[in-house]
Protein backbone atom coordinates (compact mmCIF):
# COMPACT_ATOMS: atom_id res chain seq x y z
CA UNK A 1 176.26 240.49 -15.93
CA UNK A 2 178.95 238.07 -16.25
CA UNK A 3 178.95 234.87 -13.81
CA UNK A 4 182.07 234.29 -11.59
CA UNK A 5 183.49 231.53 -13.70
CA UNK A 6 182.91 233.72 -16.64
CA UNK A 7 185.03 236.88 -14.87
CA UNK A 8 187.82 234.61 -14.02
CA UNK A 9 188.04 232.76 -17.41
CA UNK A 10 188.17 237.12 -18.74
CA UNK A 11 190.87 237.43 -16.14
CA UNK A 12 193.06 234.26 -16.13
CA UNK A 13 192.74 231.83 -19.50
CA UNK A 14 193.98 229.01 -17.61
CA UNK A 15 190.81 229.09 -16.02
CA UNK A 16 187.63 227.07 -16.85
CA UNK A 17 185.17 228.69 -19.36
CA UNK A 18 181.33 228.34 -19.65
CA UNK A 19 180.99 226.67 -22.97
CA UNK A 20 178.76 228.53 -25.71
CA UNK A 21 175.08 227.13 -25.91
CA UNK A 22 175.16 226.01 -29.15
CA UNK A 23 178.74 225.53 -28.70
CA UNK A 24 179.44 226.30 -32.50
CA UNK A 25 177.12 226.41 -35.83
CA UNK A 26 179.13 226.27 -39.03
CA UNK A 27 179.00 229.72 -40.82
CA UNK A 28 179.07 228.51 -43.97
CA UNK A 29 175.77 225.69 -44.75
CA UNK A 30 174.68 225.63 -41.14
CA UNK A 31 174.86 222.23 -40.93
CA UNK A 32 177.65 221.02 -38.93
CA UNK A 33 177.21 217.38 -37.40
CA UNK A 34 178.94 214.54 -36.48
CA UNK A 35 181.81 215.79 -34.51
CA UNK A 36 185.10 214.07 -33.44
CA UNK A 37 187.63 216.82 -31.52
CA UNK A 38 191.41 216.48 -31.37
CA UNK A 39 194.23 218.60 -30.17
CA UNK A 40 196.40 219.75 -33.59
CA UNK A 41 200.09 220.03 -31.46
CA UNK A 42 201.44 222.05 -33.84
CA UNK A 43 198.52 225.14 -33.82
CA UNK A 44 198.48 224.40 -29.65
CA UNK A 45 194.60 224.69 -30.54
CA UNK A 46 192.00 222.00 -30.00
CA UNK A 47 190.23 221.42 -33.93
CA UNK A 48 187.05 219.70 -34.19
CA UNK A 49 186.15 218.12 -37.42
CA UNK A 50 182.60 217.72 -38.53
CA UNK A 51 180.51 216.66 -41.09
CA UNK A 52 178.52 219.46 -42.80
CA UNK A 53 175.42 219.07 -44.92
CA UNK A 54 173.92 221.92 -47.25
CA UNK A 55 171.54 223.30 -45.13
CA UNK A 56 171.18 226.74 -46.27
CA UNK A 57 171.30 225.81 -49.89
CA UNK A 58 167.60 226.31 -51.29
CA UNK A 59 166.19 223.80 -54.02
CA UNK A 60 167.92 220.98 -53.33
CA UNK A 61 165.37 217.84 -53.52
CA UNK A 62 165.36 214.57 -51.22
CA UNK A 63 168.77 214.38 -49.65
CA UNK A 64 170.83 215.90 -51.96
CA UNK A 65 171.70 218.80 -49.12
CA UNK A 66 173.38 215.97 -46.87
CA UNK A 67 175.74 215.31 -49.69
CA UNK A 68 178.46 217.12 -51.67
CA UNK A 69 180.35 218.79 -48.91
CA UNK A 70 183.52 218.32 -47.37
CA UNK A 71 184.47 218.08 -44.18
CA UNK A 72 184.77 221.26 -41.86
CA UNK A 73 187.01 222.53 -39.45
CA UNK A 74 186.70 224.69 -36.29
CA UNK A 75 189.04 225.42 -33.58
CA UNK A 76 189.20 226.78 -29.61
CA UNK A 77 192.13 227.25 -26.99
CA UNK A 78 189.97 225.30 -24.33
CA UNK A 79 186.90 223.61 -25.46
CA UNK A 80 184.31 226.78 -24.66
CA UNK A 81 184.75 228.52 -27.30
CA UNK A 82 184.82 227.79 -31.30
CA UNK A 83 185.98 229.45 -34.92
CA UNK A 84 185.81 228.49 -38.15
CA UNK A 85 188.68 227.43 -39.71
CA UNK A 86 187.94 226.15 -43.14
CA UNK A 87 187.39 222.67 -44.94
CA UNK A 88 189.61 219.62 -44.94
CA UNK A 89 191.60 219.14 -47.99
CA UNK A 90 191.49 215.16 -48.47
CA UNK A 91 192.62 213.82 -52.09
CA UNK A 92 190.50 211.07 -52.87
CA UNK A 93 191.66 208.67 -56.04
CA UNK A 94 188.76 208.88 -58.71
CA UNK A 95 187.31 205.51 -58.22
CA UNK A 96 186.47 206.10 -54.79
CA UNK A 97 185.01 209.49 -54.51
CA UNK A 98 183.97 210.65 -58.06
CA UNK A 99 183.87 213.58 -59.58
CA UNK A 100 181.79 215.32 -56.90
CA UNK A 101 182.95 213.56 -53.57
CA UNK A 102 180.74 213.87 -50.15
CA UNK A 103 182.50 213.54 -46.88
CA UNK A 104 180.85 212.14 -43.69
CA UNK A 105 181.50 210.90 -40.22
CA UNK A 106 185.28 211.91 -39.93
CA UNK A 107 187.19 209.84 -36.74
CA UNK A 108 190.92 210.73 -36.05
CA UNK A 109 193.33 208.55 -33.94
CA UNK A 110 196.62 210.60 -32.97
CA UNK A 111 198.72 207.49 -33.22
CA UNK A 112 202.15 207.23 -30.47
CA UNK A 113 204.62 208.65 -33.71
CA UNK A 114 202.62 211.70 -33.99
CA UNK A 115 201.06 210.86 -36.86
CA UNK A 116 197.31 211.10 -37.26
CA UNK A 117 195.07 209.26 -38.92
CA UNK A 118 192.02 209.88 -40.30
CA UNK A 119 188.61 207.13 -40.94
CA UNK A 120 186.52 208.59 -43.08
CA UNK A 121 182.61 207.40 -44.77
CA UNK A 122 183.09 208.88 -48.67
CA UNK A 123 179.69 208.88 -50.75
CA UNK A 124 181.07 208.78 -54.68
CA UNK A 125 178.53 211.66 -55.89
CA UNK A 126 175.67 213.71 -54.93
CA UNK A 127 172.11 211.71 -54.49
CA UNK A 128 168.82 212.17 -53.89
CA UNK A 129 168.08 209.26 -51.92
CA UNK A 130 169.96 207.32 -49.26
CA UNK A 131 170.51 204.00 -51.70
CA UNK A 132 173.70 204.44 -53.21
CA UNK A 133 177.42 202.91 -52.15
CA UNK A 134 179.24 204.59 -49.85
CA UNK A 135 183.19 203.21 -48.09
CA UNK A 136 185.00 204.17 -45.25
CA UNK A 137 188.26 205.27 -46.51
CA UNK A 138 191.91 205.75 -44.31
CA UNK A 139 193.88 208.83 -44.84
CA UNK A 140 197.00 210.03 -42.78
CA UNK A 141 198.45 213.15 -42.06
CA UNK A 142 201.81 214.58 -40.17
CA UNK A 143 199.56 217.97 -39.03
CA UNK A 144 196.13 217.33 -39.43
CA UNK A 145 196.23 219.76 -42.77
CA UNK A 146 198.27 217.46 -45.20
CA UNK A 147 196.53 214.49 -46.08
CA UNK A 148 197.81 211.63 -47.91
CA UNK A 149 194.86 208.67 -49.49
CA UNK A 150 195.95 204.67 -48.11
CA UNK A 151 193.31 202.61 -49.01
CA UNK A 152 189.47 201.90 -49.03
CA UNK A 153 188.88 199.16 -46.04
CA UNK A 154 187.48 196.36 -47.30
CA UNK A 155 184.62 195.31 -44.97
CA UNK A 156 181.10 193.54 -44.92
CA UNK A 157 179.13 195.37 -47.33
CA UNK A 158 179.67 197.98 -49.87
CA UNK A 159 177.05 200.44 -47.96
CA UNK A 160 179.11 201.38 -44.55
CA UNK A 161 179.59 204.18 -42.86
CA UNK A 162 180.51 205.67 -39.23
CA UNK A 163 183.50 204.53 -38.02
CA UNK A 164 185.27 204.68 -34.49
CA UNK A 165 188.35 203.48 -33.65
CA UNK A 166 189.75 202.55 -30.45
CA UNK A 167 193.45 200.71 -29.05
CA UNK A 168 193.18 197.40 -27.64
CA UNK A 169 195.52 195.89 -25.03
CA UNK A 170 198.96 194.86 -26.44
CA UNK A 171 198.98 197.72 -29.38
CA UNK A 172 196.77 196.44 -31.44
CA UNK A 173 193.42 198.52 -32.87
CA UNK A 174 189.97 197.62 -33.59
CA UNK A 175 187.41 199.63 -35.68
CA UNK A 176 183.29 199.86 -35.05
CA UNK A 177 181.26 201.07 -37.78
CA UNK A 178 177.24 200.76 -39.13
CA UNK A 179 176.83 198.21 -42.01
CA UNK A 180 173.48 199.47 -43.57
CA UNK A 181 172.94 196.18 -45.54
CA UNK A 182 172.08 194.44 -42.15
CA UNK A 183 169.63 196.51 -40.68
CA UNK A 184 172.46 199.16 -39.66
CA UNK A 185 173.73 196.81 -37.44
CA UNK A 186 177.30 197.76 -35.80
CA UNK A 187 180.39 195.95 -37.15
CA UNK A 188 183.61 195.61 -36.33
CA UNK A 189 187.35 195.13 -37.57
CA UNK A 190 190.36 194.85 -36.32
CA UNK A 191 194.39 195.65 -37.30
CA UNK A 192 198.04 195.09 -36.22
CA UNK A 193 198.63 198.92 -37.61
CA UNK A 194 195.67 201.28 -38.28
CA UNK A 195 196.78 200.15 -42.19
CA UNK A 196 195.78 196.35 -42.60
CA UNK A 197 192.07 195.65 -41.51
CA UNK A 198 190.09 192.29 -40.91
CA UNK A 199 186.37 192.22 -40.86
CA UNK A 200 184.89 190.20 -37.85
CA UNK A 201 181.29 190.73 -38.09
CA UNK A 202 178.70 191.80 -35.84
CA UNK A 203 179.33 193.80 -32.30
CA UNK A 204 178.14 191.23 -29.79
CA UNK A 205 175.39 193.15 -27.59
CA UNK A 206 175.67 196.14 -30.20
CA UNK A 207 174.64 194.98 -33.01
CA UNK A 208 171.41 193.48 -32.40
CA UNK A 209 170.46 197.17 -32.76
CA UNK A 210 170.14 199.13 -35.13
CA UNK A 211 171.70 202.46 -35.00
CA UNK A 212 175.14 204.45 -36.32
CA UNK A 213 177.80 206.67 -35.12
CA UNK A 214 179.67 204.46 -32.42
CA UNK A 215 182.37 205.94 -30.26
CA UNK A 216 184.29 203.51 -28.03
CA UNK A 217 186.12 205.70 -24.81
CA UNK A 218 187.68 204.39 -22.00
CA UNK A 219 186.71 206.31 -18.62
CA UNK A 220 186.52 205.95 -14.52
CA UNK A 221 187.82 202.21 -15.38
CA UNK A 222 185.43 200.84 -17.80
CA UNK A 223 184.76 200.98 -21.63
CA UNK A 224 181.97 202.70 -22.78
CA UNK A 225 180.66 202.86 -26.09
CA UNK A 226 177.72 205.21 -27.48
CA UNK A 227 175.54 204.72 -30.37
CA UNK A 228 173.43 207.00 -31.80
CA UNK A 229 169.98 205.29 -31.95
CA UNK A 230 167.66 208.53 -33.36
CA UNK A 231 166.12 208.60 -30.26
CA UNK A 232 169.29 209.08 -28.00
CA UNK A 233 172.01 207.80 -26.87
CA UNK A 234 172.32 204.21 -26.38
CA UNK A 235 175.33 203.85 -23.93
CA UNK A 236 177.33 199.85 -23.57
CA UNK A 237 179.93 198.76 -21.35
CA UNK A 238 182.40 196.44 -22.08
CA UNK A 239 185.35 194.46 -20.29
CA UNK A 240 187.32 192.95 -23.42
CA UNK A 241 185.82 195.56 -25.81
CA UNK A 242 184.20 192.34 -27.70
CA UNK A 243 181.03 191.78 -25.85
CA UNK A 244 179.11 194.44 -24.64
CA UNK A 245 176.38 194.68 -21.94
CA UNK A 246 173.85 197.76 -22.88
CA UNK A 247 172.81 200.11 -20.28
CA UNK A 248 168.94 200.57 -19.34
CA UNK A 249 168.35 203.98 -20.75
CA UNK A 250 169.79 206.32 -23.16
CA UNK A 251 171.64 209.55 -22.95
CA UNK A 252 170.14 212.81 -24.52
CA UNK A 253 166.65 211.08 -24.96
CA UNK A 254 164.88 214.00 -23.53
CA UNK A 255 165.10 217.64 -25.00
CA UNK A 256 167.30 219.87 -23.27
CA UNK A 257 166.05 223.44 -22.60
CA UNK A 258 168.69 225.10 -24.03
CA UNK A 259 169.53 227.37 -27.23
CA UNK A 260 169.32 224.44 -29.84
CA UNK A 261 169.22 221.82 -27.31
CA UNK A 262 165.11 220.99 -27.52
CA UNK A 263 165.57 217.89 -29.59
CA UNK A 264 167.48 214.68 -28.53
CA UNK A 265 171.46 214.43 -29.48
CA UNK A 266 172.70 211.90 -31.97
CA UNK A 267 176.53 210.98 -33.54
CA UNK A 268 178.62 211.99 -30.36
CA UNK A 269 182.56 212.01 -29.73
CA UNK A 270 183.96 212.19 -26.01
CA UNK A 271 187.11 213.94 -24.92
CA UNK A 272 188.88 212.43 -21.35
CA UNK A 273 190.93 215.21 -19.68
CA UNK A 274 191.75 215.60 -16.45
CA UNK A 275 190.29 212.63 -15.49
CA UNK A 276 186.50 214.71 -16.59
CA UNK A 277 184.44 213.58 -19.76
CA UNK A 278 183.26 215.87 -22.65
CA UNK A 279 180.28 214.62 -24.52
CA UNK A 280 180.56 216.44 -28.12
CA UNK A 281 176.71 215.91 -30.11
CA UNK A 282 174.68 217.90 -32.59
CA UNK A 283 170.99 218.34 -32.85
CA UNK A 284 168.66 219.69 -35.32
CA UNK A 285 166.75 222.23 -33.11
CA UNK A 286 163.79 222.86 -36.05
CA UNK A 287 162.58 219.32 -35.80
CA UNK A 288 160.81 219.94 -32.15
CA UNK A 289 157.49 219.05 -31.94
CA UNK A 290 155.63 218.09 -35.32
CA UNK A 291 156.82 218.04 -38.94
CA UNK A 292 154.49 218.52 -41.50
CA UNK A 293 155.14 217.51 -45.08
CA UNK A 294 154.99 221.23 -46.56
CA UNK A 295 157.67 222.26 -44.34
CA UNK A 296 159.88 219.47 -44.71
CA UNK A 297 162.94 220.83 -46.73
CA UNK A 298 163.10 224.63 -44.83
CA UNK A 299 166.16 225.73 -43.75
CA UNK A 300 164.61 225.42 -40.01
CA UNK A 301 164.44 221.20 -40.12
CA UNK A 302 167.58 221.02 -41.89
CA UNK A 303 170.67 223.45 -40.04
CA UNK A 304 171.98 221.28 -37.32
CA UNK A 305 174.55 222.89 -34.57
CA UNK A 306 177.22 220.82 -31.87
CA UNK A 307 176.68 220.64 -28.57
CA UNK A 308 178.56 219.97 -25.32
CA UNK A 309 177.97 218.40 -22.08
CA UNK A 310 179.68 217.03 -19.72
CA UNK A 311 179.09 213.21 -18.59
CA UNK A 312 179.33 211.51 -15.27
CA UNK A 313 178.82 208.46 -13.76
CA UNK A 314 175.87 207.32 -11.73
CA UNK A 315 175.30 204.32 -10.09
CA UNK A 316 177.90 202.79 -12.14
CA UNK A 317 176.40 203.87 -15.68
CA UNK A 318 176.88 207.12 -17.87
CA UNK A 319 174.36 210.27 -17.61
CA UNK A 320 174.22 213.89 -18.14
CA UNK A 321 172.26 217.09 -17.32
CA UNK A 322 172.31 218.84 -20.95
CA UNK A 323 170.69 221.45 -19.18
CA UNK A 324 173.88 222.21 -16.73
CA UNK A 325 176.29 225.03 -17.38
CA UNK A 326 179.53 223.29 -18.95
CA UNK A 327 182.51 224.56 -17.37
CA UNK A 328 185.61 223.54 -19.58
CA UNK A 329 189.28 223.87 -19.73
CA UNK A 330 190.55 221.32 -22.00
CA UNK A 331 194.38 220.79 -21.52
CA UNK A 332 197.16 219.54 -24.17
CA UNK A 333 196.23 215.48 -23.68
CA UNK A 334 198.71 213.36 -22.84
CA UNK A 335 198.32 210.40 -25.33
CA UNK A 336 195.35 209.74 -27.33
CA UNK A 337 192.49 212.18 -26.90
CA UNK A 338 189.09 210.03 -25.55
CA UNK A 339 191.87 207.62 -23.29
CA UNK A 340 193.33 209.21 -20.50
């Protein structure tokens, strides 16, 4: 039998929906990851962008099935409920992306002048092994379909990947990424204009680390910023978005009980509406409990799916209950999704 909220949503779409459990698993590799979630103004549809690795694809050796894909696309009216809408079409000049191009990590700023732009970690080929060069490359778009290539940010190392990008008071922007030639440390960078970027090193109280995927927010009056850490969560706070003070434990540490949800949650986005925060992860459910080397490359260890739960703020520091229902009714934002 349907619950209340679940009759009402039926009835009335304005109403909040109980969010799927997994909230979406790509239909095509089964290996959607990495999410970042935007509202597309001109489909009046929320799209969520995600990495996808090869999951389903049999005799692929190493890590050859986290490479060679592009990125993917799904879509909802309110945040509950996801499609499948198809890949991302993203020219990449030769030089950068080669003749077989893998796409990971994608984070999109909706800039003030409607356009959006797009920070994406391009891996020039297909590998085996996790020691080749990979660049986070800028792309913008007028619709979040059309893409058109800028430039390949020049930054610490030529292994980076991961970025997140956030505004910082007087209209400026900085950028937070994971430079893998120091230990995956977080980095950061900062522009006038989303276009022109300046390396500045090492995220004070981040980057002492080690761990990828940061997403700066801003939320209930502070700064937050995640990282995932492969065991978690690890959740920061910040006051001038420069030096950050970490928080004592980490979010989605302990399995969840839910469809998918037995494993902890890595590479997360957040979406602020309504003055209520969305956490966006993905998990691979197969690798509960012990991995033995025979099993290692089966389908089971490898699909991944997103998940969604809904943060709040406890004694003045982030947490969740990934076991909660996650009511959700995700409205057109009014500026920058992740800021309200």
């Amino acid at each position: 039998m349907l619950g209340v909220v679940a009759l009402l949503a039926a009835a009335d779409p304005s109403r909040a929906a109980i969010a799927d459990k997994p909230l979406f698993r790509d239909p095509i590799h089964d290996g959607a990851a990495d999410p970042v979630v935007v509202w597309n103004p001109g489909k009046q549809r929320w799209w969520m962008f995600y990495t996808n690795r090869r999951a389903n694809v049999p005799g692929l050796s190493g890590v050859a099935w986290v490479h060679g894909t592009r990125i993917g696309i799904a879509e909802s009216r309110n945040g509950a409920h996801w499609s499948y809408v198809g890949t991302a079409e993203l020219p990449l000049p030769p030089d950068i992306g080669g003749d077989q191009p893998t796409h990971w990590a994608p984070e999109i700023v909706s800039a003030a002048d409607g356009r959006h732009h797009l920070f994406l970690t391009v891996v020039p080929g297909v590998f085996e092994d996790w020691q080749h060069p990979r660049r986070l490359v800028h792309l913008t778009s007028p619709d979040l379909s059309t893409w058109t290539y800028r430039s390949a940010l020049a930054l610490a190392s030529d292994r980076v990947i991961d970025a997140g990008v956030h505004p910082l008071p007087g209209g400026t922007w900085r950028l937070w990424y994971n430079n893998e030639r120091d230990h995956k440390s977080i980095y950061f960078a900062d522009s006038p204009d989303l276009f022109t970027w300046t390396d500045r090193g090492k995220c004070t109280g981040v980057g002492e680390r080690p761990g990828e995927g940061p997403y700066v927010f801003t939320w209930k009056g502070s700064t937050w910023m995640l990282v995932d850490l492969w065991k978690g969560l690890g959740v920061y706070r910040s006051a001038d978005l420069t030096t950050w003070t970490p928080q004592s434990g980490n979010l989605l540490a302990t399995p969840g009980t839910g469809a998918d949800d037995g494993v902890n949650g890595g590479h997360p986005c957040v979406v602020v509406n309504q003055d209520r925060a969305y956490l966006f992860y993905f998990t691979h459910p197969g690798r509960a409990g012990t991995i033995t080397p025979t099993d290692k490359d089966s389908l089971d260890l490898r699909r991944s799916s997103i998940q969604v739960v809904e943060l709040k703020v406890k004694d003045g520091w982030l947490d969740c209950d990934r076991n909660a229902a996650v009511d959700i009714n995700l409205k057109p934002p009014h500026g920058r999704v992740g800021t309200e």
